[in-house]
Protein backbone atom coordinates (compact mmCIF):
# COMPACT_ATOMS: atom_id res chain seq x y z
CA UNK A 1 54.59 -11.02 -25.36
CA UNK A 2 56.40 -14.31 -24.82
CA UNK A 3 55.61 -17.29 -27.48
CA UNK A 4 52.96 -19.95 -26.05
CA UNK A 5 55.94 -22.91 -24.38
CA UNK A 6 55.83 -25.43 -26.62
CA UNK A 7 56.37 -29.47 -26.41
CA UNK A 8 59.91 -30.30 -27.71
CA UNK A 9 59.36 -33.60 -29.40
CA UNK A 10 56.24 -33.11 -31.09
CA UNK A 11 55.80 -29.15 -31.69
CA UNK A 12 52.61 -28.92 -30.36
CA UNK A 13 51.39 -26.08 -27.92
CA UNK A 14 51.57 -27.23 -24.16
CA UNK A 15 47.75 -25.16 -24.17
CA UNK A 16 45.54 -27.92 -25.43
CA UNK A 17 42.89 -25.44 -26.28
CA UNK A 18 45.36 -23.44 -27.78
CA UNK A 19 46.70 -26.06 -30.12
CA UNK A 20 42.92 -27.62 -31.25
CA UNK A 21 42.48 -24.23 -31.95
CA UNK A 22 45.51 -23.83 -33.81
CA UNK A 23 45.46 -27.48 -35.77
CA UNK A 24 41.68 -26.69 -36.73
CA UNK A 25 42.94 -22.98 -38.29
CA UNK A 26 46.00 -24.95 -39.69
CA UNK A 27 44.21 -27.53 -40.85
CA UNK A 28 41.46 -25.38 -42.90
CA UNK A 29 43.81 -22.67 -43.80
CA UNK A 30 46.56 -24.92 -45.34
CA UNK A 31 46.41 -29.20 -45.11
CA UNK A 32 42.70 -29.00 -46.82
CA UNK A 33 43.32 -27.08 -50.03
CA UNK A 34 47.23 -28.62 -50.36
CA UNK A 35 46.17 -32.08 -49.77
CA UNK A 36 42.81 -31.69 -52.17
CA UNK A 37 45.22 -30.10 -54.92
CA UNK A 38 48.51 -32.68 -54.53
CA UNK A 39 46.59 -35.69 -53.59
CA UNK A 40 44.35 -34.66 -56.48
CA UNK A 41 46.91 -34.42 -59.16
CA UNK A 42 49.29 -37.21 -57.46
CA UNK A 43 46.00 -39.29 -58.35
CA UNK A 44 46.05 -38.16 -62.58
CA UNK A 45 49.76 -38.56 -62.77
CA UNK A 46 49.70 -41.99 -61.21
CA UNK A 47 46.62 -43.01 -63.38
CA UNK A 48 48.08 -41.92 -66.03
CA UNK A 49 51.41 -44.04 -66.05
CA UNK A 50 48.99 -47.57 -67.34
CA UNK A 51 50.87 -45.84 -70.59
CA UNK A 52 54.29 -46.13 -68.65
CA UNK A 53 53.24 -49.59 -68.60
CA UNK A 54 52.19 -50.16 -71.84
CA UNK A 55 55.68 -49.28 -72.74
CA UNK A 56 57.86 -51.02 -70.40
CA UNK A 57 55.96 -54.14 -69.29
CA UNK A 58 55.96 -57.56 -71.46
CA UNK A 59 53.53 -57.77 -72.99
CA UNK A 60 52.49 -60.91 -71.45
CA UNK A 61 52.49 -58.95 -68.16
CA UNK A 62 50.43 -56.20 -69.54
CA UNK A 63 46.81 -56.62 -68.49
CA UNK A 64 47.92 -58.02 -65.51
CA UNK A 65 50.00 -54.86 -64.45
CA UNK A 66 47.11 -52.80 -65.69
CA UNK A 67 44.63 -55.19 -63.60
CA UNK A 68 47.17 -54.44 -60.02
CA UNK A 69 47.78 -50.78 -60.85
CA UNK A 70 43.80 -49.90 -61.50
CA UNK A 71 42.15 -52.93 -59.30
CA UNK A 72 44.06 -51.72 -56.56
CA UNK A 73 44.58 -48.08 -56.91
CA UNK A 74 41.14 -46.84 -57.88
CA UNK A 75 38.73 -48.25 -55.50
CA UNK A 76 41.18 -46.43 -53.11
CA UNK A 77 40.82 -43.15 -54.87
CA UNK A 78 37.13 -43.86 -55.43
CA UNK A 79 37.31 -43.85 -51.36
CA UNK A 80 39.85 -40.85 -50.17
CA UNK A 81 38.87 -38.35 -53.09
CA UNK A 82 35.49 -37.86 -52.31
CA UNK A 83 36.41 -37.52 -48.45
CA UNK A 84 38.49 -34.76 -49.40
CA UNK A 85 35.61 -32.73 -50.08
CA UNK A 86 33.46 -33.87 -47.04
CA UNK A 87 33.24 -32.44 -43.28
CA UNK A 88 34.76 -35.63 -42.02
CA UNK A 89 38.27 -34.94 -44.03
CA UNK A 90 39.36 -33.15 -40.84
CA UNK A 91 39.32 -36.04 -38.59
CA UNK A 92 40.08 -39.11 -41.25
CA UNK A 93 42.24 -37.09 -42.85
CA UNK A 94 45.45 -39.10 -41.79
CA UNK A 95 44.15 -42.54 -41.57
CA UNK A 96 42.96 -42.02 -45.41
CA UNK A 97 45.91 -40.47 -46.95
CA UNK A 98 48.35 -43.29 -45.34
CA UNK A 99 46.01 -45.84 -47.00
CA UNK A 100 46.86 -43.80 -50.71
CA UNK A 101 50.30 -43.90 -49.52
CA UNK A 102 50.57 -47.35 -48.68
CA UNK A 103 48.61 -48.03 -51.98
CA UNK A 104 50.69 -46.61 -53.98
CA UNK A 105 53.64 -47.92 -52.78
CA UNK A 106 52.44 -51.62 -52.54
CA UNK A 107 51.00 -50.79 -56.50
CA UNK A 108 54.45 -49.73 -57.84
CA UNK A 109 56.43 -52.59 -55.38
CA UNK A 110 53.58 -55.36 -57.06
CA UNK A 111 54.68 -54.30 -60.61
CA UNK A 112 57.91 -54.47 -59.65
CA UNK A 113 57.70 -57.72 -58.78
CA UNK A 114 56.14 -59.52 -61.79
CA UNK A 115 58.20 -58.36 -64.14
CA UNK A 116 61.95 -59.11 -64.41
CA UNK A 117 65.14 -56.95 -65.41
CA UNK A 118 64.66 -53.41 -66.88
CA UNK A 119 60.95 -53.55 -66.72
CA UNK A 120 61.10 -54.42 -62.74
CA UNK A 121 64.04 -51.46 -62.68
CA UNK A 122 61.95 -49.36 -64.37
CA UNK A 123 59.20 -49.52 -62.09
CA UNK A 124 60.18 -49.97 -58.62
CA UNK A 125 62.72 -46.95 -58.85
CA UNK A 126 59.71 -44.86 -58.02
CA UNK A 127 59.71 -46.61 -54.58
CA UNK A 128 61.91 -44.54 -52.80
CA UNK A 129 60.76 -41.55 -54.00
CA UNK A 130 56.85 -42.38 -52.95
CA UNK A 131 58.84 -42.96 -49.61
CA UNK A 132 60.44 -39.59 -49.20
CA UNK A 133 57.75 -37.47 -50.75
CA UNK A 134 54.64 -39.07 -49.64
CA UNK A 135 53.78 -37.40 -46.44
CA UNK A 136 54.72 -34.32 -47.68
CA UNK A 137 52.12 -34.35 -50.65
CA UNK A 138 49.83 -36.03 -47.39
CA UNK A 139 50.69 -34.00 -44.82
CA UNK A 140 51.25 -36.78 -42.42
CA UNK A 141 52.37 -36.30 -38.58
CA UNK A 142 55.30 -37.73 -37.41
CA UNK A 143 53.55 -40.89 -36.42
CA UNK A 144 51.63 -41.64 -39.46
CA UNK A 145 55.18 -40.69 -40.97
CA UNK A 146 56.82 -44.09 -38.90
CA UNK A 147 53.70 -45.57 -39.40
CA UNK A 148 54.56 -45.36 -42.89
């Protein structure tokens, strides 16, 4: 038996029954438990570097790299990781993941940018990594990859 024809640009089945019935299997089987466990521990890691900054920043700049990283980043978390866990994740699951991306990204480029020399080096070289890796740990679709 012949594989369903498939669209060349986006990978999707040409059978739109086929492929919601494939993205929901896809979606249960695989982006649900990957993106609960990576977003999950992307979350603790990231959390954890206010003692990356307690090293590196001046410490003139200290509370006030503490006050961007957590001010920013956890009312975001307090928002996607519960989702995670709900029956909406399915449907808001790229709109809320490109919002931690973006977060994090605009956390680490905001650090960056009130500190000067090493300190600044030190954290903005994590930008282009975020970059790269963050739709993989989101499992983000081509467009919310651009988007990105």
């Amino acid at each position: 038996m012949p594989a369903p024809p498939t669209h060349r640009f986006t990978a999707t089945f040409v059978d739109r029954a086929l492929e919601a019935q494939f993205a929901r299997e896809s979606f249960e089987r695989t982006t649900r438990p990957i993106t609960r466990f990576t977003v999950t521990l992307s979350a603790v890691i990231f959390l954890s570097y206010g003692v990356h900054d307690a090293f590196i920043m001046p410490g003139a700049l200290l509370h006030e790299a503490w006050a961007i990283r957590y001010g920013l980043s956890v009312p975001m978390f307090a928002l996607v990781l519960p989702l995670m866990w709900t029956r909406v994740y399915e449907r808001w699951h790229r709109p809320a993941l490109l919002l931690f991306a973006v977060t994090i990204s605009a956390v680490v480029l905001s650090l960056g940018a009130i500190a000067d020399g090493e300190a600044a080096v030190l954290q903005t070289a994590w930008a282009p990594l975020f970059v790269v890796l963050g739709p993989f740990i989101a499992r983000l679709n081509v467009v919310y990859q651009l988007a990105y």
